[in-house]
C-alpha atoms as a PDB file:
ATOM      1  CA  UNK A   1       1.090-115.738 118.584  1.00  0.00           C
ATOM      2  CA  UNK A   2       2.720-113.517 116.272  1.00  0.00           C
ATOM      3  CA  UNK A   3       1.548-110.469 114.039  1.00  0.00           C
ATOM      4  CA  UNK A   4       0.622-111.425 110.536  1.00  0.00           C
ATOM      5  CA  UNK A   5       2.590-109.725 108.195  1.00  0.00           C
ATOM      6  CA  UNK A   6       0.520-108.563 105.238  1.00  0.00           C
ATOM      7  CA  UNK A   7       1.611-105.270 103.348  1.00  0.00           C
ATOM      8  CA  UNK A   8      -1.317-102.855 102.818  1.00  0.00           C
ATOM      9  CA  UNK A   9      -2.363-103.612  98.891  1.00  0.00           C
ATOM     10  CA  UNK A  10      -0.257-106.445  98.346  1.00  0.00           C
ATOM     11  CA  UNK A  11      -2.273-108.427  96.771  1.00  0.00           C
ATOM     12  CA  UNK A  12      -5.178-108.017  93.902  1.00  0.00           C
ATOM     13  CA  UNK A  13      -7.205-110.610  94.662  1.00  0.00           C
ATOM     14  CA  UNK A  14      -7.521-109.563  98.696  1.00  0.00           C
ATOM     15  CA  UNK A  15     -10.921-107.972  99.695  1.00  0.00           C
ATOM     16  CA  UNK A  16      -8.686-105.355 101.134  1.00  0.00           C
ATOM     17  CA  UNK A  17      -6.939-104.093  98.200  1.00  0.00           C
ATOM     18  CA  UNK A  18      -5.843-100.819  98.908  1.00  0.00           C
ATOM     19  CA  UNK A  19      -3.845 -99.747  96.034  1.00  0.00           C
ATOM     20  CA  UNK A  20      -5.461 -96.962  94.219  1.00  0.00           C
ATOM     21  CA  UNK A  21      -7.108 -97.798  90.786  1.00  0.00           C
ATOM     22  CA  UNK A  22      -6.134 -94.875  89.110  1.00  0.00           C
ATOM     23  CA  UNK A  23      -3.949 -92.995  86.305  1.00  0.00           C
ATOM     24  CA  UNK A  24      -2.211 -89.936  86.588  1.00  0.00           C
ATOM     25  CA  UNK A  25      -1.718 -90.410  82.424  1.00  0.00           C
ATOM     26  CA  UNK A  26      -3.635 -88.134  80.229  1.00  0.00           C
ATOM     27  CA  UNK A  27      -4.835 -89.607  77.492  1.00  0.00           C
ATOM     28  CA  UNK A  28      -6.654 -88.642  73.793  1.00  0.00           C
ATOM     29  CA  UNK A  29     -10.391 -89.290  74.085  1.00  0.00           C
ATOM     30  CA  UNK A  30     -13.414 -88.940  70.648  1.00  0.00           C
ATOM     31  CA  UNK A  31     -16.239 -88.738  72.240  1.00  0.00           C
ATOM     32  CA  UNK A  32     -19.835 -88.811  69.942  1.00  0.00           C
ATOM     33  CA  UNK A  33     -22.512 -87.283  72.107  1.00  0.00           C
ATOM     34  CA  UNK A  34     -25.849 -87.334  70.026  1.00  0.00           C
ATOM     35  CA  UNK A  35     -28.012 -84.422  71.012  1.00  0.00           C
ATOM     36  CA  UNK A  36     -31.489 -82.842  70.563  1.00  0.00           C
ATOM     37  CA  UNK A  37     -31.105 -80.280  68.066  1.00  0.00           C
ATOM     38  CA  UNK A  38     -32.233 -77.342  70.263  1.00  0.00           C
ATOM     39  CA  UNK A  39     -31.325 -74.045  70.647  1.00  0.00           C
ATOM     40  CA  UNK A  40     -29.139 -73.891  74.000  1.00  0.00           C
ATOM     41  CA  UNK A  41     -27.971 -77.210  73.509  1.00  0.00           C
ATOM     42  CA  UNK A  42     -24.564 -76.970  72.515  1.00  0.00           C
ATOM     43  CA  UNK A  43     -23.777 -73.885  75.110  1.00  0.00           C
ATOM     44  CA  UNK A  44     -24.642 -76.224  77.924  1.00  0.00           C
ATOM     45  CA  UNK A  45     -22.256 -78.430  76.389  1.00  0.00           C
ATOM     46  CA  UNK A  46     -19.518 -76.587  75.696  1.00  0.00           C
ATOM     47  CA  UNK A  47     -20.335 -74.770  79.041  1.00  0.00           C
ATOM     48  CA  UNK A  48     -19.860 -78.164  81.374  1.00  0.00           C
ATOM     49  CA  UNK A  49     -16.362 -78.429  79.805  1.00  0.00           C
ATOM     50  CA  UNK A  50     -15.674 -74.349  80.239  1.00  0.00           C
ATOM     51  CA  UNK A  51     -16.871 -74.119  84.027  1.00  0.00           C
ATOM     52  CA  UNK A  52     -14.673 -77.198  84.860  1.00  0.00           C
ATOM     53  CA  UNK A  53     -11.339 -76.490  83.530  1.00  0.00           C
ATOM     54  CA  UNK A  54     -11.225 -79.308  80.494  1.00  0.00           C
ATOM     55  CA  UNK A  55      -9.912 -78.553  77.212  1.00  0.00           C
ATOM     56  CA  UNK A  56     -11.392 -79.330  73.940  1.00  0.00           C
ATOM     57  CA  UNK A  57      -8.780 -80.620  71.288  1.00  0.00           C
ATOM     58  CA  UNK A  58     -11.624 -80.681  68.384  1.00  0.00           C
ATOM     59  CA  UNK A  59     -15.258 -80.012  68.013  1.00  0.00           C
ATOM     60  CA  UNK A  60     -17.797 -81.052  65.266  1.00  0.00           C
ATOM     61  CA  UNK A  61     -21.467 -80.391  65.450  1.00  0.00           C
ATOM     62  CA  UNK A  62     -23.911 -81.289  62.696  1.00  0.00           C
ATOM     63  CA  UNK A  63     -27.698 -82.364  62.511  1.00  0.00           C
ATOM     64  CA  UNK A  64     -27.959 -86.148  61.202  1.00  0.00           C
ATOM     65  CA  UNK A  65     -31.895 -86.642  62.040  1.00  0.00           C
ATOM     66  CA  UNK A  66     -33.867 -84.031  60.031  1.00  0.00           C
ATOM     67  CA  UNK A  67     -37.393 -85.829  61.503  1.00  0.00           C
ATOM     68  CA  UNK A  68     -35.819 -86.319  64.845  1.00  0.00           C
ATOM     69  CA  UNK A  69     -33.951 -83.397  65.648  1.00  0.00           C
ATOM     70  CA  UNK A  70     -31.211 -84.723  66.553  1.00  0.00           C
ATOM     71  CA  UNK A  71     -27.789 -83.588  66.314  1.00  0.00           C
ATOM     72  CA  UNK A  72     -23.840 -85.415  66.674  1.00  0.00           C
ATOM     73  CA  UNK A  73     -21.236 -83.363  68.661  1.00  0.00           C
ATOM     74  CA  UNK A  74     -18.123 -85.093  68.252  1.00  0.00           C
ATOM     75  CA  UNK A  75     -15.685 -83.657  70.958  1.00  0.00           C
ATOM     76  CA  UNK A  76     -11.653 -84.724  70.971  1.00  0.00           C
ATOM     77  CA  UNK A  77     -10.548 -84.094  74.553  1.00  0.00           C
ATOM     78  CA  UNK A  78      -7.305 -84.917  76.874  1.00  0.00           C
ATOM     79  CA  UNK A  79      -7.622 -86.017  80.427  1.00  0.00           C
ATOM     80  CA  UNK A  80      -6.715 -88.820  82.923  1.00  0.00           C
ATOM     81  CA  UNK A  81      -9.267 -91.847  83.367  1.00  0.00           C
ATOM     82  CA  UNK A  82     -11.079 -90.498  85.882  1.00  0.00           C
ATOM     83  CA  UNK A  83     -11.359 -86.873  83.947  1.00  0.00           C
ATOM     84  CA  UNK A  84     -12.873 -88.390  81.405  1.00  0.00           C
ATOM     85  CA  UNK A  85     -14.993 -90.680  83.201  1.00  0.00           C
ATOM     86  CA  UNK A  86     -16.329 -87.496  85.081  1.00  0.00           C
ATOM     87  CA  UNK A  87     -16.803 -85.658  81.906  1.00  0.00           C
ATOM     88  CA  UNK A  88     -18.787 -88.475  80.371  1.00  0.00           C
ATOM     89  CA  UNK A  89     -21.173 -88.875  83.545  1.00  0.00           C
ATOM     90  CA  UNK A  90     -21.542 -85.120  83.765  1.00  0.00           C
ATOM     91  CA  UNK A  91     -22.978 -84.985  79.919  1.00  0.00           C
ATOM     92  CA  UNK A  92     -24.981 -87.821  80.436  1.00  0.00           C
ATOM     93  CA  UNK A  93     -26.620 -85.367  83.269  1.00  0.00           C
ATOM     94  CA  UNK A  94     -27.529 -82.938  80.427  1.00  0.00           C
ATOM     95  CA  UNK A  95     -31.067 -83.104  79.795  1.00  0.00           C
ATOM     96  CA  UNK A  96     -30.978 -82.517  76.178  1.00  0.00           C
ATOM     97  CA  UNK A  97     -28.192 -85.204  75.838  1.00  0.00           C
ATOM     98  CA  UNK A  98     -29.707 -88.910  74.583  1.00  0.00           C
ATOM     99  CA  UNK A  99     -26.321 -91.087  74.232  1.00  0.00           C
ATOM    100  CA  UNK A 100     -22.828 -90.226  75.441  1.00  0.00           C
ATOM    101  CA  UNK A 101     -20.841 -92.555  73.565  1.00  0.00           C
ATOM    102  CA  UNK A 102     -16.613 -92.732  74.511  1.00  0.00           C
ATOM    103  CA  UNK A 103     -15.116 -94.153  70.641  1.00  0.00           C
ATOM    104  CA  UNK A 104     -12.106 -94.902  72.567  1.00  0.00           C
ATOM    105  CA  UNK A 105     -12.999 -97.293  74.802  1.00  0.00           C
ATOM    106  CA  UNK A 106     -15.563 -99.014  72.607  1.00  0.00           C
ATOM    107  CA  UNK A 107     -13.304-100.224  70.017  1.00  0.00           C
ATOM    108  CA  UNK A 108     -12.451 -99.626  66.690  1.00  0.00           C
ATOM    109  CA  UNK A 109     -13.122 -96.256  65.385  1.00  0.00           C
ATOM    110  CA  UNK A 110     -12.550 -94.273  61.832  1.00  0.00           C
ATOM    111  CA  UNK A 111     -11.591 -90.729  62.388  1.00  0.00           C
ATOM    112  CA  UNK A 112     -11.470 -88.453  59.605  1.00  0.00           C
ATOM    113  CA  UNK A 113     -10.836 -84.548  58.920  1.00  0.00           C
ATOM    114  CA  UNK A 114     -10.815 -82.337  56.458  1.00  0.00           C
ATOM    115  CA  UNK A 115      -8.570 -79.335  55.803  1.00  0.00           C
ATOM    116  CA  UNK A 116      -7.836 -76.508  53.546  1.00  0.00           C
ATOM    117  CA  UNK A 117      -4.445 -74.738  53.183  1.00  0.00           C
ATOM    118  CA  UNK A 118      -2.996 -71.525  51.643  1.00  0.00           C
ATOM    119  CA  UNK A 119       0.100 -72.151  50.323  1.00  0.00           C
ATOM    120  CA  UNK A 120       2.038 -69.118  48.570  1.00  0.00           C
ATOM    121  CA  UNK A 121       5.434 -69.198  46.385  1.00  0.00           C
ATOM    122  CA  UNK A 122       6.983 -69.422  42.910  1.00  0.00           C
ATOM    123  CA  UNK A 123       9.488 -71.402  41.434  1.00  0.00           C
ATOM    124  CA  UNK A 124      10.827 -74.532  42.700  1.00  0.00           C
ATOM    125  CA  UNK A 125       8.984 -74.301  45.963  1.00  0.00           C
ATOM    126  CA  UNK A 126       5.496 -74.583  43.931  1.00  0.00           C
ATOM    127  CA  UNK A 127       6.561 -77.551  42.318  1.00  0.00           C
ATOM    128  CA  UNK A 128       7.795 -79.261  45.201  1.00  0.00           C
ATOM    129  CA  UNK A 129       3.939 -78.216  47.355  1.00  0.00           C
ATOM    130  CA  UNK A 130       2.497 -79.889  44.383  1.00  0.00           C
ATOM    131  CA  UNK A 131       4.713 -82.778  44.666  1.00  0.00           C
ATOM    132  CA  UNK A 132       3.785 -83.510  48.624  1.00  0.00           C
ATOM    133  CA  UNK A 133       0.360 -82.437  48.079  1.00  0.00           C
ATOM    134  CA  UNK A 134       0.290 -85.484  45.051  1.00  0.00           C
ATOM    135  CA  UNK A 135       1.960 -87.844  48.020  1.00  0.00           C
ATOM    136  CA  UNK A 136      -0.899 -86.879  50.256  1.00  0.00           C
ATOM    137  CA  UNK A 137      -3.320 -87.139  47.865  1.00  0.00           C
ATOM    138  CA  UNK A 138      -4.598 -83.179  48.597  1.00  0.00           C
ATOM    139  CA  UNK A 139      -6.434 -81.651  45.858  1.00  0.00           C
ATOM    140  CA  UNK A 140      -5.909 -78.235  44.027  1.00  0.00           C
ATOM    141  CA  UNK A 141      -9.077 -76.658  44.864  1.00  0.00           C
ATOM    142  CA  UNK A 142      -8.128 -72.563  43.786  1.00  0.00           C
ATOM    143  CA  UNK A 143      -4.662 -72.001  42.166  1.00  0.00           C
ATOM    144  CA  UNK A 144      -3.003 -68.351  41.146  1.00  0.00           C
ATOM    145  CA  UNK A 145       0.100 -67.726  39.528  1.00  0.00           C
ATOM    146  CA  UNK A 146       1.496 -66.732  43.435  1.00  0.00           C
ATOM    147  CA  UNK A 147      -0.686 -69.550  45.553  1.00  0.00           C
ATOM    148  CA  UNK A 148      -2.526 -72.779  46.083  1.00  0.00           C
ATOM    149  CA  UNK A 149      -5.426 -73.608  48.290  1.00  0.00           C
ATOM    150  CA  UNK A 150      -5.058 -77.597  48.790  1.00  0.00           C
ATOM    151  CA  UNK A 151      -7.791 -79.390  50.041  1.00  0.00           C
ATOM    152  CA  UNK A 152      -7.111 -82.876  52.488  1.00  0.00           C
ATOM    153  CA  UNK A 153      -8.778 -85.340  54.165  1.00  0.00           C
ATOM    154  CA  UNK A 154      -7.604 -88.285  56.382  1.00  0.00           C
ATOM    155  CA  UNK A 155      -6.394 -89.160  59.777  1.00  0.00           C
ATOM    156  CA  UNK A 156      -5.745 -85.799  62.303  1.00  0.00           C
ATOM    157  CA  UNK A 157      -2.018 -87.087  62.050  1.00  0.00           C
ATOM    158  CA  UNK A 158      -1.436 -87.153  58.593  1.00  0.00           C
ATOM    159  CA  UNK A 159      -3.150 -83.319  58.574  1.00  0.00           C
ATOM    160  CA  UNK A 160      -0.677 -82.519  61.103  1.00  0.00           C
ATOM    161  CA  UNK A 161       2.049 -84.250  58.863  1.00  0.00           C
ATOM    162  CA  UNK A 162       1.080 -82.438  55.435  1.00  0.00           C
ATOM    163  CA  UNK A 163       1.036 -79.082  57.693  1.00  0.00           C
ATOM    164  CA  UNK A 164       4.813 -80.117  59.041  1.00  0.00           C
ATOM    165  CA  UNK A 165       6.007 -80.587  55.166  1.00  0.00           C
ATOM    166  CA  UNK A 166       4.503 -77.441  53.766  1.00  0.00           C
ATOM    167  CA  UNK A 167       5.468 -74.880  56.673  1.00  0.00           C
ATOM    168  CA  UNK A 168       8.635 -73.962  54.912  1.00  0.00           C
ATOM    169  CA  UNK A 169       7.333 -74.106  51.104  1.00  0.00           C
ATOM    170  CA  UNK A 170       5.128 -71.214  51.888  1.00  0.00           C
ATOM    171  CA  UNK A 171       2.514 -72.367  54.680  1.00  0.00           C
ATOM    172  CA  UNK A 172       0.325 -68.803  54.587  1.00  0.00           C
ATOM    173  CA  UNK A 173      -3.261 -69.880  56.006  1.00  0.00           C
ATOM    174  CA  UNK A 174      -5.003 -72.878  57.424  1.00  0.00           C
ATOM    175  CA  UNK A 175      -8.787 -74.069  57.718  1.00  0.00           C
ATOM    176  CA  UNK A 176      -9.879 -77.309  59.839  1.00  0.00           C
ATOM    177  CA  UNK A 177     -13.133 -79.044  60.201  1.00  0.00           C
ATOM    178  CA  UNK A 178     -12.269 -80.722  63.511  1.00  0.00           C
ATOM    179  CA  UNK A 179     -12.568 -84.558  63.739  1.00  0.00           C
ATOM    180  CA  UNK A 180     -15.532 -86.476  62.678  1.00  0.00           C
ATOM    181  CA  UNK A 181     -15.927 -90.139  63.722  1.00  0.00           C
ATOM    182  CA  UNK A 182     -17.581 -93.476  63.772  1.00  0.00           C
ATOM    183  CA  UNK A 183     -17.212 -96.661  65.803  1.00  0.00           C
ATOM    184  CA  UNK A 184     -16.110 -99.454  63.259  1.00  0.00           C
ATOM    185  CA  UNK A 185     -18.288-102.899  62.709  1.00  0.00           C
ATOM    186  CA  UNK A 186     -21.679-103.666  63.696  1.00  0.00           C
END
């Protein structure tokens, strides 16, 4: 009788699957963790991803239940699958935490954020800021005969686009809100 030859993980559908289900990929993750509006609450929170080595790309925080006390912390972070799935199970653990909810996985989502930038120069380098800022649909929101504050709101890559463009007309200062976001549909 001879050996069978099966290779170790060969196939998906064997009980015996060995291959490992993982990424080594890091990927961009919004998640909307809603919160009791407590004091504390957003140190344990921001402590969780401190003590553990993760990185936060954005953070927004604001109350949205005035009778319930309850806040949204929307938090942009980077990991592997399995980073974020640990990062999601170890909020969840947070007592003050109600809903840990990932926008990436769960579909659709609208991300929006708003930003303010300095922008300093004379002569044709104003008139071409204006021009981009027009493109990008920024508003004027403070102007002096040497600067411009423009205000903008829209995807994080078309902040990090208008940023790009205005860099060499005079970029002096910059002011971000972080991401704010909501899954799309019912």
């Amino acid at each position: 009788m001879s050996a069978l030859k099966i290779k170790k993980g060969a196939n998906s559908h064997s009980a015996y699957n060995l291959r490992p289900n993982f990424s080594d990929v890091e990927e961009r993750h919004t998640l909307a963790v809603l919160v009791e509006n407590e004091p504390g609450v957003l140190a344990r929170v921001i402590g969780l991803f401190a003590g553990r080595g993760y990185n936060i790309d954005s953070l927004t925080v604001a109350e949205i239940d005035h009778t319930g006390h309850l806040s949204r912390i929307t938090i942009v972070t980077r990991g592997t699958p399995q980073t974020i799935e640990q990062i999601k199970a170890q909020l969840g653990r947070i007592i003050s935490v109600r809903k840990v909810n990932d926008l990436t996985v769960e579909g659709a989502s609208v991300e929006r954020e708003l930003a303010m930038f300095k922008v300093t120069g004379t002569g044709e380098k104003r008139v071409e800021a204006l021009r981009l800022a027009d493109i990008f649909r920024a508003n004027v929101v403070d102007s002096t005969l040497g600067s411009f504050v423009f205000e903008i709101t829209g995807a994080p890559e078309k902040i990090d686009a208008f940023a790009d463009l205005m860099r060499p007309l005079g970029l002096t200062d910059v002011a971000r809100t972080g991401v704010a976001a909501l899954s799309r549909g019912e």
